[in-house]
PDB file of N, CA and C in Angstrom:
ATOM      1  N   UNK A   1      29.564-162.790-160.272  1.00  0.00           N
ATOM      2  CA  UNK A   1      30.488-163.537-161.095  1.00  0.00           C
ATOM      3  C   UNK A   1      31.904-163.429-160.562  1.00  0.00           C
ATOM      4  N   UNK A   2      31.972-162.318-160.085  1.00  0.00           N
ATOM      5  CA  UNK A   2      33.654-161.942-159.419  1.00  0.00           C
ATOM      6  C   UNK A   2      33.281-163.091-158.443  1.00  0.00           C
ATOM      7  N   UNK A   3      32.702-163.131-157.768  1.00  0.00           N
ATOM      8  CA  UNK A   3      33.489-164.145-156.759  1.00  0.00           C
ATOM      9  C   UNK A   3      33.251-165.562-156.875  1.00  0.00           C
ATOM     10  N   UNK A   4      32.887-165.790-158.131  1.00  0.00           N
ATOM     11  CA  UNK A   4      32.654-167.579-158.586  1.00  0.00           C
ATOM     12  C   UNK A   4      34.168-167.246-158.922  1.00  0.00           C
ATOM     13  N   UNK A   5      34.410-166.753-159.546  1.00  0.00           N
ATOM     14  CA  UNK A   5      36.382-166.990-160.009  1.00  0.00           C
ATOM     15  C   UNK A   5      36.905-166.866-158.742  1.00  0.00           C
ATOM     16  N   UNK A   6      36.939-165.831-157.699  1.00  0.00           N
ATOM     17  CA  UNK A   6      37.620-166.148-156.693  1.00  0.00           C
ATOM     18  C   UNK A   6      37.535-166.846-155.857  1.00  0.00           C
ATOM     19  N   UNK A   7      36.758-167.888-155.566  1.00  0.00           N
ATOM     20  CA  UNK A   7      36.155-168.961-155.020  1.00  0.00           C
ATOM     21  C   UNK A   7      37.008-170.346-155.837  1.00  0.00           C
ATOM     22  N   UNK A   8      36.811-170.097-157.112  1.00  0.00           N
ATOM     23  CA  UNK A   8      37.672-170.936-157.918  1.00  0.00           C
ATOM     24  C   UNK A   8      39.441-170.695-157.307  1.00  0.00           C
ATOM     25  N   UNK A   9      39.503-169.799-157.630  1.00  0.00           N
ATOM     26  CA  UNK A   9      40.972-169.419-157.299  1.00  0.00           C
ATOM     27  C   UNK A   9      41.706-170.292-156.170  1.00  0.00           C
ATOM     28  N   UNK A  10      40.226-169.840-154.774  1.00  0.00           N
ATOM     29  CA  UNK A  10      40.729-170.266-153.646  1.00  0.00           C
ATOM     30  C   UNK A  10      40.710-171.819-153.691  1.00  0.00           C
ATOM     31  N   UNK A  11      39.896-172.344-154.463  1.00  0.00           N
ATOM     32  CA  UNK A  11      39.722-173.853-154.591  1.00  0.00           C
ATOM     33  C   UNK A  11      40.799-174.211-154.838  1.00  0.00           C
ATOM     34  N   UNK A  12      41.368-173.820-155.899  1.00  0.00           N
ATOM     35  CA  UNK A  12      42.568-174.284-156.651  1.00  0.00           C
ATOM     36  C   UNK A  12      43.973-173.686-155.843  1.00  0.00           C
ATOM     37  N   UNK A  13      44.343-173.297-155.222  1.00  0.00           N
ATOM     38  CA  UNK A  13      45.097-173.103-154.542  1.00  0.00           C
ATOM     39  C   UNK A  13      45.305-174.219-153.118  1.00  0.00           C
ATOM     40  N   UNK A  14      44.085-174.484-152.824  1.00  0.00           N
ATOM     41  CA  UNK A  14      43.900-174.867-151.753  1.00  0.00           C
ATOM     42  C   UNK A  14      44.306-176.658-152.381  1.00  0.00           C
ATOM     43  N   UNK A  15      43.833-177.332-153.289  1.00  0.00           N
ATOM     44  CA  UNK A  15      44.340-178.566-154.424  1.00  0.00           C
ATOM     45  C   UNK A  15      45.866-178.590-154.527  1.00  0.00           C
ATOM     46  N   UNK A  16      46.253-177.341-155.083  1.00  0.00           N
ATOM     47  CA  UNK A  16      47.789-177.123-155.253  1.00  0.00           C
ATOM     48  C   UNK A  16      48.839-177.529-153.731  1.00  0.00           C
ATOM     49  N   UNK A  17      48.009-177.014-152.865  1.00  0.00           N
ATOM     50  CA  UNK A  17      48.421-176.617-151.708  1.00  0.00           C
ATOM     51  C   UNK A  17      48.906-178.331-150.927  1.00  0.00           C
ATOM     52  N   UNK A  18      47.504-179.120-150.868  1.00  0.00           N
ATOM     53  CA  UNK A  18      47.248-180.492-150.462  1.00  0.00           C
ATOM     54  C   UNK A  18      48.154-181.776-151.356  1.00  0.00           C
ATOM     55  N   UNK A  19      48.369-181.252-152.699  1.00  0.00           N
ATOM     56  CA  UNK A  19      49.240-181.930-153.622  1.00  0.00           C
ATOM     57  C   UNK A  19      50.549-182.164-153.450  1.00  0.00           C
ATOM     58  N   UNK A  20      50.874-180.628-152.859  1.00  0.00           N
ATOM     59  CA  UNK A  20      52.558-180.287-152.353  1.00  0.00           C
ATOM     60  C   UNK A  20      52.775-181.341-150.886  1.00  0.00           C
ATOM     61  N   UNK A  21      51.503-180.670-150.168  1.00  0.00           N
ATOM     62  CA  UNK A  21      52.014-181.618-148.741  1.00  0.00           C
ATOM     63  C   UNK A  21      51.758-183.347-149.171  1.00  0.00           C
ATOM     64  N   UNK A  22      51.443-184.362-150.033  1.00  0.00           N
ATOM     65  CA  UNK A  22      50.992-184.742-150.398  1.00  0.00           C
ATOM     66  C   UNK A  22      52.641-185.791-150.819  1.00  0.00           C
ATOM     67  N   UNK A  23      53.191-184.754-151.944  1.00  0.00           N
ATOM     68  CA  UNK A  23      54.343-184.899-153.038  1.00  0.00           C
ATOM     69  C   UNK A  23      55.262-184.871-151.646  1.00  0.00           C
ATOM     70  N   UNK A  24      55.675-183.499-150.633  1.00  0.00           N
ATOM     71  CA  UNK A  24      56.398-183.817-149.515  1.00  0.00           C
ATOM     72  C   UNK A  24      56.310-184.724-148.510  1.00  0.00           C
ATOM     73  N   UNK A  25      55.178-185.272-148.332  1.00  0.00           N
ATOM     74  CA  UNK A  25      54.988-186.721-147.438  1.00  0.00           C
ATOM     75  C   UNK A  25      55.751-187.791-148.203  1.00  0.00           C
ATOM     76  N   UNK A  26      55.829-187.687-149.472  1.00  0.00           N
ATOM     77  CA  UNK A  26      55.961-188.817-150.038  1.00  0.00           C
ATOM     78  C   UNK A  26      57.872-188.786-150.370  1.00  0.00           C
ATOM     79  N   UNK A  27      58.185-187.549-150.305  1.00  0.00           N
ATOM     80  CA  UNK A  27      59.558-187.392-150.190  1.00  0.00           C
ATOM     81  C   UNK A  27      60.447-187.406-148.772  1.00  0.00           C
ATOM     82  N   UNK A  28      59.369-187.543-148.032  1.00  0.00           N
ATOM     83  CA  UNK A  28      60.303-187.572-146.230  1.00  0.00           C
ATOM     84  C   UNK A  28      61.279-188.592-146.363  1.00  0.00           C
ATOM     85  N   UNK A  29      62.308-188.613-145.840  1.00  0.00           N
ATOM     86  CA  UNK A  29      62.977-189.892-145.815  1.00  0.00           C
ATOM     87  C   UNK A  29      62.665-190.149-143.954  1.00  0.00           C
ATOM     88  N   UNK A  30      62.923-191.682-144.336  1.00  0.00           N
ATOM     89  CA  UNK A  30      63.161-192.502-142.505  1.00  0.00           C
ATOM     90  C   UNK A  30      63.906-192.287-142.161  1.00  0.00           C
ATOM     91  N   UNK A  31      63.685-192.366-140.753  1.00  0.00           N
ATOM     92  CA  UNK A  31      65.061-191.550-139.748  1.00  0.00           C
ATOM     93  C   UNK A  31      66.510-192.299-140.266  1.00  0.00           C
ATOM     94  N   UNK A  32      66.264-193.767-140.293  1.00  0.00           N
ATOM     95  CA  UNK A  32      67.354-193.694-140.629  1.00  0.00           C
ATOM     96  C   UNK A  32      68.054-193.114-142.359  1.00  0.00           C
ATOM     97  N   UNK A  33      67.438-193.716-143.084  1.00  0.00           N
ATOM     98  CA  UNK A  33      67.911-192.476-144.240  1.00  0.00           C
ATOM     99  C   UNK A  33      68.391-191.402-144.249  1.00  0.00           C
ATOM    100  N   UNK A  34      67.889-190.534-143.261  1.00  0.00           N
ATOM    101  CA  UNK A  34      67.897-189.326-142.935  1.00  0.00           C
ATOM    102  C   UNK A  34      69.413-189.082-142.438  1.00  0.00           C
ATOM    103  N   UNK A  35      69.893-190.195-141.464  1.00  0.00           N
ATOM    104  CA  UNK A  35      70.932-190.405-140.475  1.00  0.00           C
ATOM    105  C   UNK A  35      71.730-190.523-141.714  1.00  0.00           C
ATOM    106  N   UNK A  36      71.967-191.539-142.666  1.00  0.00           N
ATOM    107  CA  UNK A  36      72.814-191.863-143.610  1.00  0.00           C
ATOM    108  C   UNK A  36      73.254-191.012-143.932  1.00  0.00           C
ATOM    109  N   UNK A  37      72.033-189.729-144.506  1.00  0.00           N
ATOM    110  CA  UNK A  37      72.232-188.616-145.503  1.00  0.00           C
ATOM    111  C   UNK A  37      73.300-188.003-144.884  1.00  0.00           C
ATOM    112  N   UNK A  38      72.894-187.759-142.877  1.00  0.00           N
ATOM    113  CA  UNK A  38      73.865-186.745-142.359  1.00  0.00           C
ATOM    114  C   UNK A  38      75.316-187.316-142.371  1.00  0.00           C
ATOM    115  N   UNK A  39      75.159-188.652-141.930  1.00  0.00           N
ATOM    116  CA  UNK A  39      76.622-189.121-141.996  1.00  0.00           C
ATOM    117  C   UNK A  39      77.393-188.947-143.185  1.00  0.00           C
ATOM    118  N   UNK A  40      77.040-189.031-144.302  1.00  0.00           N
ATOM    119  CA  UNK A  40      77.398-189.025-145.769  1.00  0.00           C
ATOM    120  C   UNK A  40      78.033-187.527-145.689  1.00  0.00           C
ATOM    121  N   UNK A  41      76.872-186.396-145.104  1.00  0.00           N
ATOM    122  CA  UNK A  41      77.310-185.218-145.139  1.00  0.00           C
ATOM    123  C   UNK A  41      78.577-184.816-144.265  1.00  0.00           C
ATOM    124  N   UNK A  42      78.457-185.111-143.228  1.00  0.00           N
ATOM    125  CA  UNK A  42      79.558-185.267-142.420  1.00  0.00           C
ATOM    126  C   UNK A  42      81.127-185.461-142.878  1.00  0.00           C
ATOM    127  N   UNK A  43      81.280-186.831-143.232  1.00  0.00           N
ATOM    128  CA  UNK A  43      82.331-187.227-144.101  1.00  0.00           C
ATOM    129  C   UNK A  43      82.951-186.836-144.875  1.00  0.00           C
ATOM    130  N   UNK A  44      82.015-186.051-145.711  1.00  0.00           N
ATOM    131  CA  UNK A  44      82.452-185.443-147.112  1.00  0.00           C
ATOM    132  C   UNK A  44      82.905-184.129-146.953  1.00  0.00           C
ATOM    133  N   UNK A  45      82.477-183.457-145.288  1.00  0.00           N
ATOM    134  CA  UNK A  45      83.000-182.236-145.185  1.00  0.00           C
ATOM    135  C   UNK A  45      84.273-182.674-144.139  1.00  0.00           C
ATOM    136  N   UNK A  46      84.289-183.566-143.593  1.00  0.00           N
ATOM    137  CA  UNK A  46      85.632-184.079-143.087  1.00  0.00           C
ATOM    138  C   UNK A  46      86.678-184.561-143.951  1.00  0.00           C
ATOM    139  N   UNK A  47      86.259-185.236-145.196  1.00  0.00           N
ATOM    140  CA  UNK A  47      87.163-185.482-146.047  1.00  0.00           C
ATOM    141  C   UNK A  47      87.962-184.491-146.553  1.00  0.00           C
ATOM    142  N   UNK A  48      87.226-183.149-146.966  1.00  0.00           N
ATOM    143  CA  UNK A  48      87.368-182.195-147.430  1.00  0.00           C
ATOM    144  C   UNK A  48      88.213-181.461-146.788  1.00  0.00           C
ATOM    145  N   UNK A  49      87.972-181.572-145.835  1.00  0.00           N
ATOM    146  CA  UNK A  49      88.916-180.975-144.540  1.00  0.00           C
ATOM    147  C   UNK A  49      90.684-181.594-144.346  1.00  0.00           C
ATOM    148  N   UNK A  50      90.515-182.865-144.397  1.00  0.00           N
ATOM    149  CA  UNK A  50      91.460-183.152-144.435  1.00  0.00           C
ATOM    150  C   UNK A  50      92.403-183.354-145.459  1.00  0.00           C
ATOM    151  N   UNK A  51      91.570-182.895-146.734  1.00  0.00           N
ATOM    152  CA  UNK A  51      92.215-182.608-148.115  1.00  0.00           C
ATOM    153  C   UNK A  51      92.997-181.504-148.069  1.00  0.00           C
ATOM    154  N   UNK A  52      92.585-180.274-147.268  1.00  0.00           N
ATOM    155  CA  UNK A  52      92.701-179.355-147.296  1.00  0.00           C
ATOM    156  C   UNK A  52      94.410-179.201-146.437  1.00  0.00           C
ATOM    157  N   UNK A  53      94.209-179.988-144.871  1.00  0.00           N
ATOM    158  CA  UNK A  53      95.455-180.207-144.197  1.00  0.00           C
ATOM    159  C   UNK A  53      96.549-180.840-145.023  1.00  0.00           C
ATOM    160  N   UNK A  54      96.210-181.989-145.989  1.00  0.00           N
ATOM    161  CA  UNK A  54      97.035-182.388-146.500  1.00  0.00           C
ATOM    162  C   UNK A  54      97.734-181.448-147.464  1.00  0.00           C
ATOM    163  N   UNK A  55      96.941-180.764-147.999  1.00  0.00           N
ATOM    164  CA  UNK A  55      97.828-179.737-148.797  1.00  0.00           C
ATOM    165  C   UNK A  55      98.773-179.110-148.274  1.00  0.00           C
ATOM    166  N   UNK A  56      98.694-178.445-146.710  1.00  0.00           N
ATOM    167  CA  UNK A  56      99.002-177.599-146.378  1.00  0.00           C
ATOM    168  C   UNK A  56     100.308-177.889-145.474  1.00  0.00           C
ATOM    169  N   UNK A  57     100.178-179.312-145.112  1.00  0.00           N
ATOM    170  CA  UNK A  57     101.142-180.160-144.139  1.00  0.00           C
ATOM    171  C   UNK A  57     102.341-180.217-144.923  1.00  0.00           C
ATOM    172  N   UNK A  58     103.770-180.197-143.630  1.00  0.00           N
ATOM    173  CA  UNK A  58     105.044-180.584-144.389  1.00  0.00           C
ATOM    174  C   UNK A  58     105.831-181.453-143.823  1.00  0.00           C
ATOM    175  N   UNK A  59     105.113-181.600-142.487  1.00  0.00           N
ATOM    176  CA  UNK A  59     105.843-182.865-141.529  1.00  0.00           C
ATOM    177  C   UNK A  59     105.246-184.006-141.965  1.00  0.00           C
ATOM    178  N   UNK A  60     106.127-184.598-142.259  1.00  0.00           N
ATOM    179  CA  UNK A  60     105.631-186.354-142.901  1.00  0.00           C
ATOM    180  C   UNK A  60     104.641-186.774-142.119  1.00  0.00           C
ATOM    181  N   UNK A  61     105.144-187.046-140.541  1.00  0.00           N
ATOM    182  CA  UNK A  61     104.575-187.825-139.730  1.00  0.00           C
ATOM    183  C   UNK A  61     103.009-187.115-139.722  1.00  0.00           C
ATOM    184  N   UNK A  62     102.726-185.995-139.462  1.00  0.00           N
ATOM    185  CA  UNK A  62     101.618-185.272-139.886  1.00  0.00           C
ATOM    186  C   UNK A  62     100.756-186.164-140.882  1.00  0.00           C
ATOM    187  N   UNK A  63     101.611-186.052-142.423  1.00  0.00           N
ATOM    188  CA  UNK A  63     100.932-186.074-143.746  1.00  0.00           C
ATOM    189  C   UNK A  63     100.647-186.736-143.317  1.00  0.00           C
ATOM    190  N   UNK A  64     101.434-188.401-143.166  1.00  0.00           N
ATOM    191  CA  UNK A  64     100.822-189.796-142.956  1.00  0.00           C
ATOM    192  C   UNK A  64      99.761-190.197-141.963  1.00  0.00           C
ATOM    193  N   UNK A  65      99.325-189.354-140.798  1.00  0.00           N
ATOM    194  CA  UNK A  65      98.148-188.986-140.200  1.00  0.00           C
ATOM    195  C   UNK A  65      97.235-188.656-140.480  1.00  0.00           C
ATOM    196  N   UNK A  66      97.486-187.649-141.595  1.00  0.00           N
ATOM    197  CA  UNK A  66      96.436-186.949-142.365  1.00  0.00           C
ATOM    198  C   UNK A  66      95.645-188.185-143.416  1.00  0.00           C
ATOM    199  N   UNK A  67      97.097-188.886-143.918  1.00  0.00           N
ATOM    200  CA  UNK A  67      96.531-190.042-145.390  1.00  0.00           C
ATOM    201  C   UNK A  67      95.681-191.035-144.654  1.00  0.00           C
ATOM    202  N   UNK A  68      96.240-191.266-143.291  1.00  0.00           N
ATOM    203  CA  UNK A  68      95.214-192.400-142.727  1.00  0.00           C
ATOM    204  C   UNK A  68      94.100-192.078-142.473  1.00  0.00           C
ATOM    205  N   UNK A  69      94.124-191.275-141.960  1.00  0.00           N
ATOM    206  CA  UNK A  69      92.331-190.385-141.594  1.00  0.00           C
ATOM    207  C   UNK A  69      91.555-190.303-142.658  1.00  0.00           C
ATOM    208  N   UNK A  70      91.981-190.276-144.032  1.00  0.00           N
ATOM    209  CA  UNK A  70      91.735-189.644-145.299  1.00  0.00           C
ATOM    210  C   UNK A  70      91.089-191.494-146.242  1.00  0.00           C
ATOM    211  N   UNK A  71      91.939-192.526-145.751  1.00  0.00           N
ATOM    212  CA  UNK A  71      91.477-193.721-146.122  1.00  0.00           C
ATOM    213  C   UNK A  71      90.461-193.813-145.650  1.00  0.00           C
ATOM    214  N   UNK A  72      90.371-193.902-143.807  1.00  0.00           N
ATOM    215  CA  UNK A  72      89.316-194.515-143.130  1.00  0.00           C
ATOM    216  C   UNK A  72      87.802-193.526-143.561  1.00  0.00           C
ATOM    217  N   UNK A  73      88.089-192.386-143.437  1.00  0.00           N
ATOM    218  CA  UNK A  73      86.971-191.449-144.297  1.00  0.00           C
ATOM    219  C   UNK A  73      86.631-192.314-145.596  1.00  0.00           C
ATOM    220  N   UNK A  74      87.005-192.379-146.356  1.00  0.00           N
ATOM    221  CA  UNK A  74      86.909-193.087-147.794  1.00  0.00           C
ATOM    222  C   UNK A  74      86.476-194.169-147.310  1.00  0.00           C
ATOM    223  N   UNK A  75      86.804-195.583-146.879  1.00  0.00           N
ATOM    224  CA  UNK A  75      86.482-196.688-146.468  1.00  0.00           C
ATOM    225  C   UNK A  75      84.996-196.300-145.624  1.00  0.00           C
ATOM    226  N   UNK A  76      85.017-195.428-144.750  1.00  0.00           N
ATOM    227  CA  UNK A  76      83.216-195.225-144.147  1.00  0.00           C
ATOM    228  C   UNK A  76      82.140-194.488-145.213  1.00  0.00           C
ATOM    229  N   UNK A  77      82.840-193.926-146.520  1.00  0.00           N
ATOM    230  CA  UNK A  77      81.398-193.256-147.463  1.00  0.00           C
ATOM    231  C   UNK A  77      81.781-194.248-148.535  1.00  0.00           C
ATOM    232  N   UNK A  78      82.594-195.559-148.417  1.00  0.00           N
ATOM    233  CA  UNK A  78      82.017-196.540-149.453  1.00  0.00           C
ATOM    234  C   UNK A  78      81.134-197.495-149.129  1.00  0.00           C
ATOM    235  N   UNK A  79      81.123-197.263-147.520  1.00  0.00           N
ATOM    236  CA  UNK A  79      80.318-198.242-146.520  1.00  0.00           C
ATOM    237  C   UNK A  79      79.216-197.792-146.840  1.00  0.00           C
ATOM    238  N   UNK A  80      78.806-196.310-146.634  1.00  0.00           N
ATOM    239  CA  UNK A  80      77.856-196.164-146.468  1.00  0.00           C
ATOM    240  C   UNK A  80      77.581-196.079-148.291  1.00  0.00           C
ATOM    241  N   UNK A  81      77.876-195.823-149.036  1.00  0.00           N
ATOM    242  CA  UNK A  81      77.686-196.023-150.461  1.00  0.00           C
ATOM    243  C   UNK A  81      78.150-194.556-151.338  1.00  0.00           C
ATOM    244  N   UNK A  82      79.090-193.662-150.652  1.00  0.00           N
ATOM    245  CA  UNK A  82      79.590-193.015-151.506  1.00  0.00           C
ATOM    246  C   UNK A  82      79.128-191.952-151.664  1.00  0.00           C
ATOM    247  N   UNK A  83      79.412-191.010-152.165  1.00  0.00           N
ATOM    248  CA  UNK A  83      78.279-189.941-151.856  1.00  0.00           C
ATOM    249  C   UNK A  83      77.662-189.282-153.127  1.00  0.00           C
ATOM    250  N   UNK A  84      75.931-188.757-152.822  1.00  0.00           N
ATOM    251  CA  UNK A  84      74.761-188.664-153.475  1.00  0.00           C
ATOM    252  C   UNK A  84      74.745-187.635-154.110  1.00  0.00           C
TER     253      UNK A  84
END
């Protein structure tokens, strides 16, 4: 009898197991998706970045380097749709 349950066990693990790879096939994204995601990621840590210079900047000509970089960032994650 012990090993009809552990036989079960292994069954059911092995179901659980095929379900997951199953549920993760079905969550892969396409390369390009994938690409979006990174670009999206990208941006948002460049944006961030340059949030950060802007704080910290006191030469105009700087800031206003900084604000333009800081649009065109903004203008490429509304392109790509903003971030997720």
């Amino acid at each position: 009898m012990a090993r009809g349950w552990e036989s079960k066990g292994v069954e059911s693990q092995m179901e659980a197991s095929q379900s997951s790879r199953e549920e993760s096939a079905k969550k892969r994204l396409t390369p390009e998706l994938a690409e979006a995601q990174r670009r999206k990621h990208t941006l948002a840590l460049a944006r961030n970045h340059l949030q950060h210079q802007l704080q910290v900047s006191e030469h105009p000509r700087h800031r206003q380097m900084i604000e333009n970089a800081l649009t065109d960032v903004d203008r490429q994650l509304s392109e790509l749709g903003g971030l997720d």
